[in-house]
PDB file of N, CA and C in Angstrom:
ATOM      1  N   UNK A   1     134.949 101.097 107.060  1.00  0.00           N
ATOM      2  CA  UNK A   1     133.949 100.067 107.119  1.00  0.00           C
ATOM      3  C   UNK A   1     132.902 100.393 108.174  1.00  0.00           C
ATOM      4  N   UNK A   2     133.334 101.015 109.034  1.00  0.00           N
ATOM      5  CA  UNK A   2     132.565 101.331 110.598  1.00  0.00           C
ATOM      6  C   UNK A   2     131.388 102.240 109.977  1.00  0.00           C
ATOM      7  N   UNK A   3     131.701 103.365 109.064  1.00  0.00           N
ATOM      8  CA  UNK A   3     130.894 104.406 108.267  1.00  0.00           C
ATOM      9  C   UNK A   3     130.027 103.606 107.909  1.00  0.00           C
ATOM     10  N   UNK A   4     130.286 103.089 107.296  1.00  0.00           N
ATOM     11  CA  UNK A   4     129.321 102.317 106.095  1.00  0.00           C
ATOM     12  C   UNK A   4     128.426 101.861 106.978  1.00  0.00           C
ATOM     13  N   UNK A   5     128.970 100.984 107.759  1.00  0.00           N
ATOM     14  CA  UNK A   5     127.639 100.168 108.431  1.00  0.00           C
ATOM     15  C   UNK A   5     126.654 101.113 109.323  1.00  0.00           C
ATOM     16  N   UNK A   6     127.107 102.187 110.052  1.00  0.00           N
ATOM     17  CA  UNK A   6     126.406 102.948 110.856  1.00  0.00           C
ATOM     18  C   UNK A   6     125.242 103.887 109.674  1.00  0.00           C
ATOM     19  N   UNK A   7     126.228 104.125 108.394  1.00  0.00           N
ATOM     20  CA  UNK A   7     124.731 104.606 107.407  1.00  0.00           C
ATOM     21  C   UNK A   7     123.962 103.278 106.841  1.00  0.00           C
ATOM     22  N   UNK A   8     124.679 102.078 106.479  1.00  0.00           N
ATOM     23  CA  UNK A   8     123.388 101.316 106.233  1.00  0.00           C
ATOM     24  C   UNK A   8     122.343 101.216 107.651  1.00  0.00           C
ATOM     25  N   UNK A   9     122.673 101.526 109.074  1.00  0.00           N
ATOM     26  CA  UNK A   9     121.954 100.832 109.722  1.00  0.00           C
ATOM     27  C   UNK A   9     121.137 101.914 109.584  1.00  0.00           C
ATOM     28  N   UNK A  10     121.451 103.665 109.850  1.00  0.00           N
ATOM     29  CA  UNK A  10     120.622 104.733 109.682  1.00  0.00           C
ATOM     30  C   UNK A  10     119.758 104.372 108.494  1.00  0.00           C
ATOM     31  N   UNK A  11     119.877 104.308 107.518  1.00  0.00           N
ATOM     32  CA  UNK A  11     118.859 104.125 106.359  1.00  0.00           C
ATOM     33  C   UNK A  11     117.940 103.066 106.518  1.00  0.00           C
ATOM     34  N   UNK A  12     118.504 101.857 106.889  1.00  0.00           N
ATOM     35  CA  UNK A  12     117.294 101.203 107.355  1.00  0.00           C
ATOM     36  C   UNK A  12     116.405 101.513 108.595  1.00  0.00           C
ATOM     37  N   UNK A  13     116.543 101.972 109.439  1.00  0.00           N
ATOM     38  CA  UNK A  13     115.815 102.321 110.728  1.00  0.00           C
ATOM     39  C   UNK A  13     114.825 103.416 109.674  1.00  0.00           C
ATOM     40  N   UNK A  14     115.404 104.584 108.886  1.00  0.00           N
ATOM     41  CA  UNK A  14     114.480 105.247 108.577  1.00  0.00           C
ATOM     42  C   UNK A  14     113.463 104.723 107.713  1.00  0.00           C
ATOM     43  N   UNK A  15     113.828 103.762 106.970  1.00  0.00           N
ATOM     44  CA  UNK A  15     113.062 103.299 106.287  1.00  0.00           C
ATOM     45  C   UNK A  15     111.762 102.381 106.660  1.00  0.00           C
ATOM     46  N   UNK A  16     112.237 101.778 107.797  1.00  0.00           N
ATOM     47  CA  UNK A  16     111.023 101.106 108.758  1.00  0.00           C
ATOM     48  C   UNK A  16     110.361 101.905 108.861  1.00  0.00           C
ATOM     49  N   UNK A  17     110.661 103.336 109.799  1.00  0.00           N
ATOM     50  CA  UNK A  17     109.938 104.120 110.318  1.00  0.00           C
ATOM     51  C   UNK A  17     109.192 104.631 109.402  1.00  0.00           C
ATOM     52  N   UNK A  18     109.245 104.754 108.289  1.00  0.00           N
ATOM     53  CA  UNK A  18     108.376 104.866 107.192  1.00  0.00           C
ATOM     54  C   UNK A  18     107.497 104.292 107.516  1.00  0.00           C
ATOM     55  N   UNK A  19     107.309 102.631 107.290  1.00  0.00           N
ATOM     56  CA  UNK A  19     106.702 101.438 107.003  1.00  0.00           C
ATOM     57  C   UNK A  19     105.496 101.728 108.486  1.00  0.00           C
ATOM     58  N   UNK A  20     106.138 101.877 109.566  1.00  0.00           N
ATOM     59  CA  UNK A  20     105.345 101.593 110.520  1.00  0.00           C
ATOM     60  C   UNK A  20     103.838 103.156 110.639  1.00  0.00           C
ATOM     61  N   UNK A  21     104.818 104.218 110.363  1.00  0.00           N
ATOM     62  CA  UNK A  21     104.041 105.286 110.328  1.00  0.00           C
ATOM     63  C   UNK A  21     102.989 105.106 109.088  1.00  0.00           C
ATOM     64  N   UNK A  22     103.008 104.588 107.975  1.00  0.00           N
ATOM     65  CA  UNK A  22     102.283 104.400 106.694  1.00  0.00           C
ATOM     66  C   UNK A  22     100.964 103.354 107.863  1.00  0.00           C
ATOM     67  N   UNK A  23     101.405 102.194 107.996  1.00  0.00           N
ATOM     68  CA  UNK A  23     101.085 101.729 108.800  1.00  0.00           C
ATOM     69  C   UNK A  23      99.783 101.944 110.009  1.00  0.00           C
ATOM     70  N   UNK A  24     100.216 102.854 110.840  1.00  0.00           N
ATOM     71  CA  UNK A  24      99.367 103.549 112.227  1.00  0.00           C
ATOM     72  C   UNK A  24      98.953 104.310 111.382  1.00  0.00           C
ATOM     73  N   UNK A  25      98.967 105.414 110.100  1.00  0.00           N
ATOM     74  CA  UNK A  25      98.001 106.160 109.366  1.00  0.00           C
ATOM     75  C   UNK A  25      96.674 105.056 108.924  1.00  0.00           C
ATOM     76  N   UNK A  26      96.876 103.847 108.497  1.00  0.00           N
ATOM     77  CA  UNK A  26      96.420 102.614 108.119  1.00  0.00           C
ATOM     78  C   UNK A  26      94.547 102.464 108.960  1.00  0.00           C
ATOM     79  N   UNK A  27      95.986 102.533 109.835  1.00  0.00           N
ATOM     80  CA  UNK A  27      94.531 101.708 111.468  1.00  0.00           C
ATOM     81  C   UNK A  27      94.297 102.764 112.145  1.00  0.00           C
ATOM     82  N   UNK A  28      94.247 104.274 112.062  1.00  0.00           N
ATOM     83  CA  UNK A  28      93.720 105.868 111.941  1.00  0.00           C
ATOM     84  C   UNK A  28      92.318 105.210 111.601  1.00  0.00           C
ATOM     85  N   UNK A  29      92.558 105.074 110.367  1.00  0.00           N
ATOM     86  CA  UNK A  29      91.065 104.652 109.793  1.00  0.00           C
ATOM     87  C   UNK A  29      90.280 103.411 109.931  1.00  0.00           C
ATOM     88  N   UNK A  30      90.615 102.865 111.096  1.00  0.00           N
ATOM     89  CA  UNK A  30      89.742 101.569 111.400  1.00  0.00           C
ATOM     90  C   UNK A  30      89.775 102.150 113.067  1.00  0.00           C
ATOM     91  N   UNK A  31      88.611 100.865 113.316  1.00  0.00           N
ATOM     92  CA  UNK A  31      88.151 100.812 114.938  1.00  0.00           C
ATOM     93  C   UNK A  31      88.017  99.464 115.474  1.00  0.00           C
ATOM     94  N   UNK A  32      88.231  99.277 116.352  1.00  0.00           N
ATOM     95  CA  UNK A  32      87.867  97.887 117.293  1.00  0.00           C
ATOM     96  C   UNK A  32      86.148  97.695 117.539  1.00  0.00           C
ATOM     97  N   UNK A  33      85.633  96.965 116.951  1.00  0.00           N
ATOM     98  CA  UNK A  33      84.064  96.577 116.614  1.00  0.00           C
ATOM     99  C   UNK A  33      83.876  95.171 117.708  1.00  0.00           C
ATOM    100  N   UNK A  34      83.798  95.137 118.690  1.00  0.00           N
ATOM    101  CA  UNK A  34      83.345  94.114 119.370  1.00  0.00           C
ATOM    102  C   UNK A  34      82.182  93.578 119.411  1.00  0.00           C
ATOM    103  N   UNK A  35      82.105  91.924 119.296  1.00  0.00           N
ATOM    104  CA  UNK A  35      80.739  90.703 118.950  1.00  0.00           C
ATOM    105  C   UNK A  35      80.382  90.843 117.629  1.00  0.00           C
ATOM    106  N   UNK A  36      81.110  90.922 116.689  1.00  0.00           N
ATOM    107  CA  UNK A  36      81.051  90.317 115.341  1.00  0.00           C
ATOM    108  C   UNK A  36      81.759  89.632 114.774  1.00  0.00           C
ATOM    109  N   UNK A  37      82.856  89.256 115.608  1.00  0.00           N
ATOM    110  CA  UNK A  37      84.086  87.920 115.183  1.00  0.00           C
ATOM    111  C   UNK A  37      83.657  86.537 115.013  1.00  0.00           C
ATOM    112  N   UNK A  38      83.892  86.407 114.156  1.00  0.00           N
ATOM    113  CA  UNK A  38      83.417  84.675 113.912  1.00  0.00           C
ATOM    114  C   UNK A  38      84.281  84.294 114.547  1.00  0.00           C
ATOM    115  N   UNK A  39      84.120  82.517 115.042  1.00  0.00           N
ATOM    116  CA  UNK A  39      85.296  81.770 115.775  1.00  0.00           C
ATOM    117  C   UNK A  39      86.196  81.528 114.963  1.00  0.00           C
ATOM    118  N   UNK A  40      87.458  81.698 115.447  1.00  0.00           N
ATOM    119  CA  UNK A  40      88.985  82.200 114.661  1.00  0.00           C
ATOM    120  C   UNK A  40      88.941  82.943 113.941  1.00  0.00           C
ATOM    121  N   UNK A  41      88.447  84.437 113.936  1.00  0.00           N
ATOM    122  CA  UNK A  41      88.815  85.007 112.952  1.00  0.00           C
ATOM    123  C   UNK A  41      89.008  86.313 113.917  1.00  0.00           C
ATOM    124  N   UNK A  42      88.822  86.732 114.823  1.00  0.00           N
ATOM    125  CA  UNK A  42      89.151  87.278 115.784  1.00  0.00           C
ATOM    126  C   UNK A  42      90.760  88.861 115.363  1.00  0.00           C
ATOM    127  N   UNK A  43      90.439  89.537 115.888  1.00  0.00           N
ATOM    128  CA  UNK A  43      92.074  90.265 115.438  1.00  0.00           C
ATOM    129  C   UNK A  43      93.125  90.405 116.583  1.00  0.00           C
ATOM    130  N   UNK A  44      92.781  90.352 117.364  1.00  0.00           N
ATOM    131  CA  UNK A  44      93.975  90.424 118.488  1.00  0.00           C
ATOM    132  C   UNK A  44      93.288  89.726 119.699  1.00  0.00           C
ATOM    133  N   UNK A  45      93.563  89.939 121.083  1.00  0.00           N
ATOM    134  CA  UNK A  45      93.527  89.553 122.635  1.00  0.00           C
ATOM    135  C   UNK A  45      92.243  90.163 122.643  1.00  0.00           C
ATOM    136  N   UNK A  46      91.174  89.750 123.711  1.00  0.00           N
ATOM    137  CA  UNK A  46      90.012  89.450 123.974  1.00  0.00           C
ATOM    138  C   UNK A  46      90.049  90.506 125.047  1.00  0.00           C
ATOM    139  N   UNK A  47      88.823  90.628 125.504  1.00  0.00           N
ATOM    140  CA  UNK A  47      88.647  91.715 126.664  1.00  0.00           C
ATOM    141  C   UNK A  47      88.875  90.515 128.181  1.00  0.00           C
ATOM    142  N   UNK A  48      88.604  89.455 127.922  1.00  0.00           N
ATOM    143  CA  UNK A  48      88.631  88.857 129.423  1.00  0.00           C
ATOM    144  C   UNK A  48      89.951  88.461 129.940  1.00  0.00           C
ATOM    145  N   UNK A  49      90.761  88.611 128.719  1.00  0.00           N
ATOM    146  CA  UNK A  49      92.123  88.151 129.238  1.00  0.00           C
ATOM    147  C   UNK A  49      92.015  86.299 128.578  1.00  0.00           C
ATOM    148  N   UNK A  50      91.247  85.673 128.167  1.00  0.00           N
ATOM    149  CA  UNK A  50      91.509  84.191 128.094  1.00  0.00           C
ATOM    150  C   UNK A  50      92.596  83.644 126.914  1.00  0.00           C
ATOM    151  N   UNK A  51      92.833  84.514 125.901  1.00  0.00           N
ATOM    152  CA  UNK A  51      93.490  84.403 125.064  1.00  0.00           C
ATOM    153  C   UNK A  51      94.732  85.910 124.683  1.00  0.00           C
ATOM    154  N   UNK A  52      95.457  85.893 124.070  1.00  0.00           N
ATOM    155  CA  UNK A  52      96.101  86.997 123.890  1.00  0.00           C
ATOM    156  C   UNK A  52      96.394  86.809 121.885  1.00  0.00           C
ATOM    157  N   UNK A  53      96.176  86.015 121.107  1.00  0.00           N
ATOM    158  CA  UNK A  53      96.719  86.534 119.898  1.00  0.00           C
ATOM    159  C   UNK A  53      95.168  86.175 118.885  1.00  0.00           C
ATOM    160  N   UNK A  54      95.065  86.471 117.937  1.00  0.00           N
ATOM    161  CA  UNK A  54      94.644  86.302 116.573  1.00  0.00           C
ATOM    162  C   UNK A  54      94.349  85.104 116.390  1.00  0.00           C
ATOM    163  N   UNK A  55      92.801  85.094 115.795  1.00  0.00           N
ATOM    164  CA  UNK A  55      91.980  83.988 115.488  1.00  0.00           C
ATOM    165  C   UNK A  55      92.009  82.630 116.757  1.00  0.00           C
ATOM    166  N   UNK A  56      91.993  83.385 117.646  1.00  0.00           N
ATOM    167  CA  UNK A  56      91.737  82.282 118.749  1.00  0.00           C
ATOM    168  C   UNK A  56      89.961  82.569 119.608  1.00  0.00           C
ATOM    169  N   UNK A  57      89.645  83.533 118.728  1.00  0.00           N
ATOM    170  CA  UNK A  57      87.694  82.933 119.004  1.00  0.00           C
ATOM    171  C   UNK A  57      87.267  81.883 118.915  1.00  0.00           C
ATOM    172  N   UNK A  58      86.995  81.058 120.128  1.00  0.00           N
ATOM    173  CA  UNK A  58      86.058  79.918 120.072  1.00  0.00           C
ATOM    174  C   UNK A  58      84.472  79.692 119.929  1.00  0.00           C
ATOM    175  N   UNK A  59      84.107  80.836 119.532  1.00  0.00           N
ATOM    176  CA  UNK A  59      82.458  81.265 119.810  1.00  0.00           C
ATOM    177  C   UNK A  59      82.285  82.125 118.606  1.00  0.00           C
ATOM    178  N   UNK A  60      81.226  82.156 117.649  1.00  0.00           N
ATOM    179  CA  UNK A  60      80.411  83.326 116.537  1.00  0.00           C
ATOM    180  C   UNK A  60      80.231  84.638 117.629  1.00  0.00           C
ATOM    181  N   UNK A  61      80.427  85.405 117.013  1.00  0.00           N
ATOM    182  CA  UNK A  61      79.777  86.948 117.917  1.00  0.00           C
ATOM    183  C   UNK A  61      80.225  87.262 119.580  1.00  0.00           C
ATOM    184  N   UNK A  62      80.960  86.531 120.030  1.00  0.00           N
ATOM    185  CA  UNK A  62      81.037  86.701 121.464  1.00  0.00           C
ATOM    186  C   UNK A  62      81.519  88.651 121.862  1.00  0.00           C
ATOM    187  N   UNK A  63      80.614  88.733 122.801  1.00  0.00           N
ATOM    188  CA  UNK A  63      81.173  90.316 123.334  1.00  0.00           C
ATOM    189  C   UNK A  63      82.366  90.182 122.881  1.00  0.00           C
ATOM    190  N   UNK A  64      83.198  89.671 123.694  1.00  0.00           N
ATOM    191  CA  UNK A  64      84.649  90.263 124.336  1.00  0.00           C
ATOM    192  C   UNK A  64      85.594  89.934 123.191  1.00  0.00           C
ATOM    193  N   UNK A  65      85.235  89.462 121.892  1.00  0.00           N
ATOM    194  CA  UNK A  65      86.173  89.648 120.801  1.00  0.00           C
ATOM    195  C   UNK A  65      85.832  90.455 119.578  1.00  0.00           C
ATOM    196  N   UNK A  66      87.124  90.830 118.876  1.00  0.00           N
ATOM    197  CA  UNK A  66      86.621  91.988 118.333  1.00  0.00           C
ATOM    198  C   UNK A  66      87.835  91.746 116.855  1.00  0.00           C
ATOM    199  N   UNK A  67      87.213  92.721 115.778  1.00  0.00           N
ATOM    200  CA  UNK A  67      87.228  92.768 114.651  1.00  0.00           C
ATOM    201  C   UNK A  67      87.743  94.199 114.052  1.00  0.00           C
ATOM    202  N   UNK A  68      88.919  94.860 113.767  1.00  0.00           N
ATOM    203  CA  UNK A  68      88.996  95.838 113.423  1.00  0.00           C
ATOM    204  C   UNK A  68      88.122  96.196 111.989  1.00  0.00           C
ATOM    205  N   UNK A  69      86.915  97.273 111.566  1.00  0.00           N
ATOM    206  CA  UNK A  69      86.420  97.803 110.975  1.00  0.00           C
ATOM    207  C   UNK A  69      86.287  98.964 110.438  1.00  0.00           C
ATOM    208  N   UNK A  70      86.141  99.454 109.544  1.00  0.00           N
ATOM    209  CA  UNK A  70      86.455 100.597 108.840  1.00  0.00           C
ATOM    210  C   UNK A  70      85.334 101.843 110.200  1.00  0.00           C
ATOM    211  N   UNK A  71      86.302 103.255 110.338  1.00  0.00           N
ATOM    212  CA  UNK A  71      85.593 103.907 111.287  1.00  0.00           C
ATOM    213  C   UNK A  71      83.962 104.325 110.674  1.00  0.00           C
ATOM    214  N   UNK A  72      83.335 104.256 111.510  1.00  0.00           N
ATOM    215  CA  UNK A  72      81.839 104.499 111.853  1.00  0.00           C
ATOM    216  C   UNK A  72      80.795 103.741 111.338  1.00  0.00           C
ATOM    217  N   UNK A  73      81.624 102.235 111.057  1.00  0.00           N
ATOM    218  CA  UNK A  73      80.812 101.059 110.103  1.00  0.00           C
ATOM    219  C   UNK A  73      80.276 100.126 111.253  1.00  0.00           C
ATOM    220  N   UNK A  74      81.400 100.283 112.597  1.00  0.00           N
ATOM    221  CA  UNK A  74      80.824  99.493 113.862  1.00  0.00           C
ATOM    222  C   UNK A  74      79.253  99.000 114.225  1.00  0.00           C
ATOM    223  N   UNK A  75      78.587  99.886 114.621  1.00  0.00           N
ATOM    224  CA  UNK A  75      77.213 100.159 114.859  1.00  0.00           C
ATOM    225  C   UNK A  75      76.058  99.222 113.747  1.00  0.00           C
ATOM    226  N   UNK A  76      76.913  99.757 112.139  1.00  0.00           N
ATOM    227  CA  UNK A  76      75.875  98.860 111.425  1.00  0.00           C
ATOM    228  C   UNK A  76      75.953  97.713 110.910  1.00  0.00           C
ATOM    229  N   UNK A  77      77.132  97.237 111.529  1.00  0.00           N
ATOM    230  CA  UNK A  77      77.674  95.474 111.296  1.00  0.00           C
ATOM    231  C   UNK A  77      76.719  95.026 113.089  1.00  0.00           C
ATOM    232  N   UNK A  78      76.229  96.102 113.488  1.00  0.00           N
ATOM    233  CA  UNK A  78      75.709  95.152 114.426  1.00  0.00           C
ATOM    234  C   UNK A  78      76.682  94.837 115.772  1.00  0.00           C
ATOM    235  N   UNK A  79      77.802  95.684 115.917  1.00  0.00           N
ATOM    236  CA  UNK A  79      78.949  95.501 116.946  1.00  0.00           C
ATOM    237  C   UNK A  79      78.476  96.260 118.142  1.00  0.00           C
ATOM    238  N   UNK A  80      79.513  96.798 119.176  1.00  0.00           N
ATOM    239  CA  UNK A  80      79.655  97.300 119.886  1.00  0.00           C
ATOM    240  C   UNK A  80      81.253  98.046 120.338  1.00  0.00           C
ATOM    241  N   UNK A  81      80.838  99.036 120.506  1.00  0.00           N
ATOM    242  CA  UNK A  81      82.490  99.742 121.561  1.00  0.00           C
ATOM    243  C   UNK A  81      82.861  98.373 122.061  1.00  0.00           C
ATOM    244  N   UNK A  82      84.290  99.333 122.631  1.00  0.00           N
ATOM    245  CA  UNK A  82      84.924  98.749 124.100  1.00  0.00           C
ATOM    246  C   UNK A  82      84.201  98.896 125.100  1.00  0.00           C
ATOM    247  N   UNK A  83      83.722 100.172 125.354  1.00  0.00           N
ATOM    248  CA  UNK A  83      82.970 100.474 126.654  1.00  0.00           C
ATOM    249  C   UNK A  83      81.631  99.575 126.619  1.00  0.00           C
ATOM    250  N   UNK A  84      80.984  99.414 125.755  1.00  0.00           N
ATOM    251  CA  UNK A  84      79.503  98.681 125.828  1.00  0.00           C
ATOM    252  C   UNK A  84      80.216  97.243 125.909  1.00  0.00           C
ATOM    253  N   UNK A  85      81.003  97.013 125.341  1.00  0.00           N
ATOM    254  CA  UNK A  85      81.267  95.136 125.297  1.00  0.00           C
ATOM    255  C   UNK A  85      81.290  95.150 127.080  1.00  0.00           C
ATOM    256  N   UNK A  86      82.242  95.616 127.594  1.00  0.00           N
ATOM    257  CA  UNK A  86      82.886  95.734 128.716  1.00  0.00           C
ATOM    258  C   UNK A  86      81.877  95.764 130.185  1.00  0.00           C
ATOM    259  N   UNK A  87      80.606  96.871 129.559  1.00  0.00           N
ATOM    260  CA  UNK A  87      79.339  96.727 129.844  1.00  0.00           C
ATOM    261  C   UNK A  87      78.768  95.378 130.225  1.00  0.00           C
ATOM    262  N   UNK A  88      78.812  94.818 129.051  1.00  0.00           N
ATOM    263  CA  UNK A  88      78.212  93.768 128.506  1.00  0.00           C
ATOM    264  C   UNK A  88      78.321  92.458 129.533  1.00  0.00           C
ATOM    265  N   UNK A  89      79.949  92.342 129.435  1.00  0.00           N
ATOM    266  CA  UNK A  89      80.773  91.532 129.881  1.00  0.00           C
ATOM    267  C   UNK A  89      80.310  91.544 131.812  1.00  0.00           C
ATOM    268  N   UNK A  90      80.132  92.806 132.540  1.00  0.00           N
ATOM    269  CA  UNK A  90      80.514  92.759 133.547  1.00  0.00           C
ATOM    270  C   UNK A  90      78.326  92.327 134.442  1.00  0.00           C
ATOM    271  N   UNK A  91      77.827  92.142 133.065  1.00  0.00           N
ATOM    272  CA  UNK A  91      75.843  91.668 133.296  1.00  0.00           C
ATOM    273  C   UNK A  91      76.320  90.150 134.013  1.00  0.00           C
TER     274      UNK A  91
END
């Protein structure tokens, strides 16, 4: 019985690790586009620290939240880097 369970647990671990690597290949192809988040629609934690999860933008466009976007689409949605928000942030 001990077998068994130590290969179901092996097969599932590998099988995640699938999932997660499919995954990070995923968001390879996206970028963090900061000041084009509508309020709540946001994708993760903010640059100032005021919030930490998803769709907690209280503001259209604010610098310091950000929108993952397909790579090199940033610029013509009108966004900014990390480094320029951060810029931005410290005027």
């Amino acid at each position: 019985m001990s077998t068994h369970k130590t290969l179901s647990t092996a097969l599932a671990a590998a099988l995640a690790l699938g999932l997660v690597q499919q995954a990070q290949a995923a968001d390879s192809a996206k970028e963090k586009c900061y000041g084009i988040a509508k309020a709540g629609q946001n994708d993760c934690a903010n640059l100032n620290g005021t919030h930490s999860c998803a769709g907690q933008a209280t503001t259209n466009n604010a610098p310091e939240e950000w929108r993952y976007v397909p790579k090199g689409s940033c610029k013509a949605d009108g966004g900014m880097t990390t480094e320029e928000a951060r810029a931005k942030l410290k005027k």
